[in-house]
Protein backbone atom coordinates (compact mmCIF):
# COMPACT_ATOMS: atom_id res chain seq x y z
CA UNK A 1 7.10 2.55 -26.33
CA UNK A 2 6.14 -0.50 -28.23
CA UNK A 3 7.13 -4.11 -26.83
CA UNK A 4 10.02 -4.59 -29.92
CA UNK A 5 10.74 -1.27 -29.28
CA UNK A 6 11.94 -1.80 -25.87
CA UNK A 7 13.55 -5.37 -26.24
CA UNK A 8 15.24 -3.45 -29.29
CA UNK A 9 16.83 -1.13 -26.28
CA UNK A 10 17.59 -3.83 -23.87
CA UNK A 11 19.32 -6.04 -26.71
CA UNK A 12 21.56 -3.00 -28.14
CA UNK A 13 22.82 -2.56 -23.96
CA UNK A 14 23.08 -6.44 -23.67
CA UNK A 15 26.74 -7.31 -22.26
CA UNK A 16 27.26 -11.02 -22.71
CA UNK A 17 30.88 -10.79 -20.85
CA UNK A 18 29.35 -10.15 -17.87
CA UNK A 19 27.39 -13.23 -17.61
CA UNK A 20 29.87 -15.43 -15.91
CA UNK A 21 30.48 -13.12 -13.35
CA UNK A 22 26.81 -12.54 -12.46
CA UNK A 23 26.30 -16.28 -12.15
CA UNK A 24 28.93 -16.65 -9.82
CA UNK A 25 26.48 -14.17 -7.29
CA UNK A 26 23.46 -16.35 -8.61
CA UNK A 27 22.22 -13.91 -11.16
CA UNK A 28 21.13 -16.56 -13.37
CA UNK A 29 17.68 -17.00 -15.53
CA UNK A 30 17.42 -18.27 -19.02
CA UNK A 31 17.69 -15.39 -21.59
CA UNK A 32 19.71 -13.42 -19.52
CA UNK A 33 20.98 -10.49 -21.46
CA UNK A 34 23.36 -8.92 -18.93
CA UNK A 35 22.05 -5.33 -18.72
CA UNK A 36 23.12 -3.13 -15.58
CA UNK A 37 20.22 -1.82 -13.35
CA UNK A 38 20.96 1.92 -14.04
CA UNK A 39 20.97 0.95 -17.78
CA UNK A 40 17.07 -0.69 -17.24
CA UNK A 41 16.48 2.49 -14.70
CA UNK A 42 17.02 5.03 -17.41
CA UNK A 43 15.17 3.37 -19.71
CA UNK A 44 12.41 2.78 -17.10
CA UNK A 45 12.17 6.74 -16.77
CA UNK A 46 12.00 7.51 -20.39
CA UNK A 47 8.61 4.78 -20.57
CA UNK A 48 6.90 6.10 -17.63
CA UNK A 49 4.37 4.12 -16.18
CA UNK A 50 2.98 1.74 -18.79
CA UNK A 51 0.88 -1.13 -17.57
CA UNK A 52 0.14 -2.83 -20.83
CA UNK A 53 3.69 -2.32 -21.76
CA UNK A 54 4.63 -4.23 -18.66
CA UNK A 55 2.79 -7.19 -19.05
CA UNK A 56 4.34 -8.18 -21.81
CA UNK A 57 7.44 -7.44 -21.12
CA UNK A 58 7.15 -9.98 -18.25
CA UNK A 59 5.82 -12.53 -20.77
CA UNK A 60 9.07 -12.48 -22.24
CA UNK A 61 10.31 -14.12 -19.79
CA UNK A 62 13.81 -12.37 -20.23
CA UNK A 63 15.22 -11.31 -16.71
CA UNK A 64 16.27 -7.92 -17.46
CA UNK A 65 12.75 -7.68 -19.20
CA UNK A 66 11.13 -8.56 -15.94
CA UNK A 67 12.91 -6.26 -13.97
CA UNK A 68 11.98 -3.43 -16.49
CA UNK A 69 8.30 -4.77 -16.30
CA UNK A 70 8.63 -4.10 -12.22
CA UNK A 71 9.82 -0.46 -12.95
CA UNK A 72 7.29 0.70 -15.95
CA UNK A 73 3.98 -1.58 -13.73
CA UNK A 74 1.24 0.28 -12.53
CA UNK A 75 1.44 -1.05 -8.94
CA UNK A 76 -2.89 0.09 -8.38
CA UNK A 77 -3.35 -2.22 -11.62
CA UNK A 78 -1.62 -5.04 -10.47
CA UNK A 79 -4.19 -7.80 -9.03
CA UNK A 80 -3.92 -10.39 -6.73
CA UNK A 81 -3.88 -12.92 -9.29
CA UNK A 82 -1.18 -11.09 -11.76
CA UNK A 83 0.83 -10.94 -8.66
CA UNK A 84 -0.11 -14.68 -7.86
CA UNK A 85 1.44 -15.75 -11.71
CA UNK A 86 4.54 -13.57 -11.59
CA UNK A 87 5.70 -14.79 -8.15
CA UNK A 88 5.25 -18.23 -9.51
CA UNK A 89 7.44 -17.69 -12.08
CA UNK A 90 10.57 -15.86 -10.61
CA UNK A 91 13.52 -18.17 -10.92
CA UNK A 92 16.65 -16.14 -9.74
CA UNK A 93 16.91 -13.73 -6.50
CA UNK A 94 17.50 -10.18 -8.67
CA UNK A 95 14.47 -10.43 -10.55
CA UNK A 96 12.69 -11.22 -6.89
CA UNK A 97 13.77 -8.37 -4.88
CA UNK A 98 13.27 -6.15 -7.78
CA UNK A 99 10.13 -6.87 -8.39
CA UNK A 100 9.24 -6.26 -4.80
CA UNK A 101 11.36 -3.37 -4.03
CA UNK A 102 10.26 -1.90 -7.46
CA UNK A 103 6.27 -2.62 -7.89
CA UNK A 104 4.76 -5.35 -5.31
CA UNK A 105 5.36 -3.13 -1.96
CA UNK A 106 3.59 -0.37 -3.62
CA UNK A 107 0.27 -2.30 -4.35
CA UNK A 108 -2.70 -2.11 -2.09
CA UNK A 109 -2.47 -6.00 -1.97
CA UNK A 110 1.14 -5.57 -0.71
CA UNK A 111 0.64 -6.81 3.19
CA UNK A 112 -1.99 -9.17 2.17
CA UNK A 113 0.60 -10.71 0.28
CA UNK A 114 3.26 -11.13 2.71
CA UNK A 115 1.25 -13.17 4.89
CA UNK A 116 0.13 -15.41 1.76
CA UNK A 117 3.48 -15.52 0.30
CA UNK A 118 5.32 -16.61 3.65
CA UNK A 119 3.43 -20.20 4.38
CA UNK A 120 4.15 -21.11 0.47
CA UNK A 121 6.98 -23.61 0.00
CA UNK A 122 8.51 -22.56 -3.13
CA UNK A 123 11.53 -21.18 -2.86
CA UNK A 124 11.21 -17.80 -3.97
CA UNK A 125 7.53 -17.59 -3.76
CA UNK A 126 9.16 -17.41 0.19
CA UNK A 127 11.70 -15.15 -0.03
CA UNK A 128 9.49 -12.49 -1.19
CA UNK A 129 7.42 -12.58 1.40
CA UNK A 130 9.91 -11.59 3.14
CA UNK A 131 11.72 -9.12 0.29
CA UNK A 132 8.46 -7.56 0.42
CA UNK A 133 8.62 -6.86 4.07
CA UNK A 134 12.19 -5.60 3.97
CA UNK A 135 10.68 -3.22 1.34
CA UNK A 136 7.96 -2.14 3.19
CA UNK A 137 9.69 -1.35 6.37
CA UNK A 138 12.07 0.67 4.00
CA UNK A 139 9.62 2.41 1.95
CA UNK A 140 5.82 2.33 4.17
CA UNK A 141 6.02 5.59 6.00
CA UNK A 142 2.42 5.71 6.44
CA UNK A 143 2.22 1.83 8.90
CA UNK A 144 2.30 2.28 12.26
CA UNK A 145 4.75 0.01 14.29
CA UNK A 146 1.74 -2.21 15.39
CA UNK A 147 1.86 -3.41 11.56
CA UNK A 148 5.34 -4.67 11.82
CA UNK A 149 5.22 -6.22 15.00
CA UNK A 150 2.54 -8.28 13.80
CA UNK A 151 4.99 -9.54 11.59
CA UNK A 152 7.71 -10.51 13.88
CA UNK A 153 6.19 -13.79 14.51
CA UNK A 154 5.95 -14.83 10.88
CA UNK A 155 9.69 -13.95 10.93
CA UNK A 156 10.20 -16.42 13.54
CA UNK A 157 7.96 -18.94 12.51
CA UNK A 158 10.41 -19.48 9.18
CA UNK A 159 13.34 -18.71 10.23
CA UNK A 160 13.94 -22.67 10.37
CA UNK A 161 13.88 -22.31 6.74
CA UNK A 162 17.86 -23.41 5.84
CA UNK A 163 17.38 -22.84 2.34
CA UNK A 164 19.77 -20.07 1.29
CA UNK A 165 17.32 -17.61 -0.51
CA UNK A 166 14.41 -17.94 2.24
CA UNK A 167 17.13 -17.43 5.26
CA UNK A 168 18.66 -14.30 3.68
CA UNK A 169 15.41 -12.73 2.60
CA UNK A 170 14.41 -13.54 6.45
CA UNK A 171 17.30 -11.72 8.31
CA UNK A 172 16.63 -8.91 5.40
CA UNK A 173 13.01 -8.34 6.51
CA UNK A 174 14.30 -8.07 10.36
CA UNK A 175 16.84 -6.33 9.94
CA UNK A 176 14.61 -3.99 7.89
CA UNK A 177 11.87 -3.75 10.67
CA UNK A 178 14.37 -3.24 13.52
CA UNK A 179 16.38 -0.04 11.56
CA UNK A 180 12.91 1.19 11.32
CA UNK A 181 12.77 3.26 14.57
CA UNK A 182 13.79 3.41 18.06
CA UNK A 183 10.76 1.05 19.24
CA UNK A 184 11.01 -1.64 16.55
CA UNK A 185 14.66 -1.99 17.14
CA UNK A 186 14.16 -3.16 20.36
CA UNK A 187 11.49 -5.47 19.44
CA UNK A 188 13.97 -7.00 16.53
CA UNK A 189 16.66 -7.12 18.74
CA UNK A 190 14.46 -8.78 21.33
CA UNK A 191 12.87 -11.31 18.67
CA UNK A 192 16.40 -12.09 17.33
CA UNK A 193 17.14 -13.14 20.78
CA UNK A 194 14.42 -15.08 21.03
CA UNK A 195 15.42 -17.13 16.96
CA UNK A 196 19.08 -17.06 18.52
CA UNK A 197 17.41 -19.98 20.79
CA UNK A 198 16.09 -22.11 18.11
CA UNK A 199 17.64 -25.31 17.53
CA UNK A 200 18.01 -25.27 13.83
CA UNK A 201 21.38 -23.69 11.64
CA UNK A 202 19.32 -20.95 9.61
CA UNK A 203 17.77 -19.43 12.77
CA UNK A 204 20.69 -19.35 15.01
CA UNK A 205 22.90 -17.38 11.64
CA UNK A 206 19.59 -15.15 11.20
CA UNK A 207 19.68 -13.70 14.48
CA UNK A 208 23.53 -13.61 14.89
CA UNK A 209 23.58 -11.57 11.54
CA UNK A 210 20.65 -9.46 12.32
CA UNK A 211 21.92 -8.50 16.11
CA UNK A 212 25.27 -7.71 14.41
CA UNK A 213 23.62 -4.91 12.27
CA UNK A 214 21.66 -4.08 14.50
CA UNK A 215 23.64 -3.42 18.14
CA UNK A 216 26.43 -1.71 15.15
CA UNK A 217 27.47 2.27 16.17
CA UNK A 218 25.89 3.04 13.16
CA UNK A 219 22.55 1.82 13.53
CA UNK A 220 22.63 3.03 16.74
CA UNK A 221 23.59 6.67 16.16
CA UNK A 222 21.06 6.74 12.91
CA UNK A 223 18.49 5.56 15.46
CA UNK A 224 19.20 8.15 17.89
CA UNK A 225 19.31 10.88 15.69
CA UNK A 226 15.67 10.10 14.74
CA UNK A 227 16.95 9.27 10.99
């Protein structure tokens, strides 16, 4: 599929009434065409992987072009410094996780990335750092625990971050490691015990959220069931 070809399909499932609504959640980015993620899924499958398709999709600039660009991206192709210039340039919280959950936690680079990612101060150059590692605790089934627990202290090192997409994409990534398994659950627990005692508003809501999904019947049982 050609570049026109595929803003063709994203323009003809474009719904402009839903705009206001999705800014209200902070779905925002200039362009934004208001098309549904199973609409850009679908179309994702028909494209197949299509690296040279996706890099120009993402120089668009268009959200929902983006977020297509995450799903048709060769994640082996991707270098460090393609990843470097589309981090840079994410601008709403969608597009971010998307990107992550969709292409970045799938590249080789993926953990070296995390660590880079977390001690920049842009915004959501941050909070997918930490997207990423929500991602890779969800999808990595190859990392051994050792891998994650290495991460616990970046976790705690920003949770002082108050700003509203870092915080969230925080508690995300330790929630993430702690519904893992039996063993990193304790060590989340444990290390939200240990934020709970830092003197600063983002770190004391992290770990209240994170132990309330975590000690929850359901995470429990899942846990114990080996799930």
């Amino acid at each position: 599929m050609t570049l026109p070809q595929a803003l063709k399909r994203l323009h003809e499932r474009a719904r402009p009434d839903q705009l206001e609504g999705m800014a209200r959640f902070g779905i925002v980015g200039e362009g934004r065409l208001g098309v549904s993620i199973p609409h850009l899924r679908k179309l994702a499958r028909e494209i197949g992987r299509d690296q040279k398709l996706a890099l120009a999709l993402w120089k668009t600039g268009i959200p929902e072009a983006r977020i297509l660009a995450s799903m048709v991206g060769d994640p082996d192709r991707m270098t460090s410094r393609q990843m470097n210039a589309w981090v840079r340039e994410i601008d709403s919280w969608d597009v971010c996780d998307q990107v992550c959950m969709n292409l970045f936690d799938k590249s080789p680079l993926a953990w070296t990335k995390v660590r880079e990612w977390s001690r920049r101060e842009e915004e959501f150059v941050k909070r997918a750092a930490f997207a990423l590692v929500a991602c890779l605790a969800w999808h990595d089934r190859e990392s051994p625990d050792a891998r994650f627990l290495a991460l616990l202290p970046l976790i705690r090192r920003e949770s002082v971050d108050n700003r509203n997409y870092v915080r969230k994409s925080v508690n995300w990534a330790l929630r993430h490691i702690g519904k893992r398994n039996r063993r990193l659950h304790r060590a989340a627990i444990a290390e939200a015990g240990a934020i709970s005692a830092i003197d600063s508003p983002a770190a004391r809501w992290i770990a209240a959220d994170a132990l309330r999904e975590l000690k929850s019947a359901a995470v429990r049982t899942r846990l114990a069931r080996g799930k």
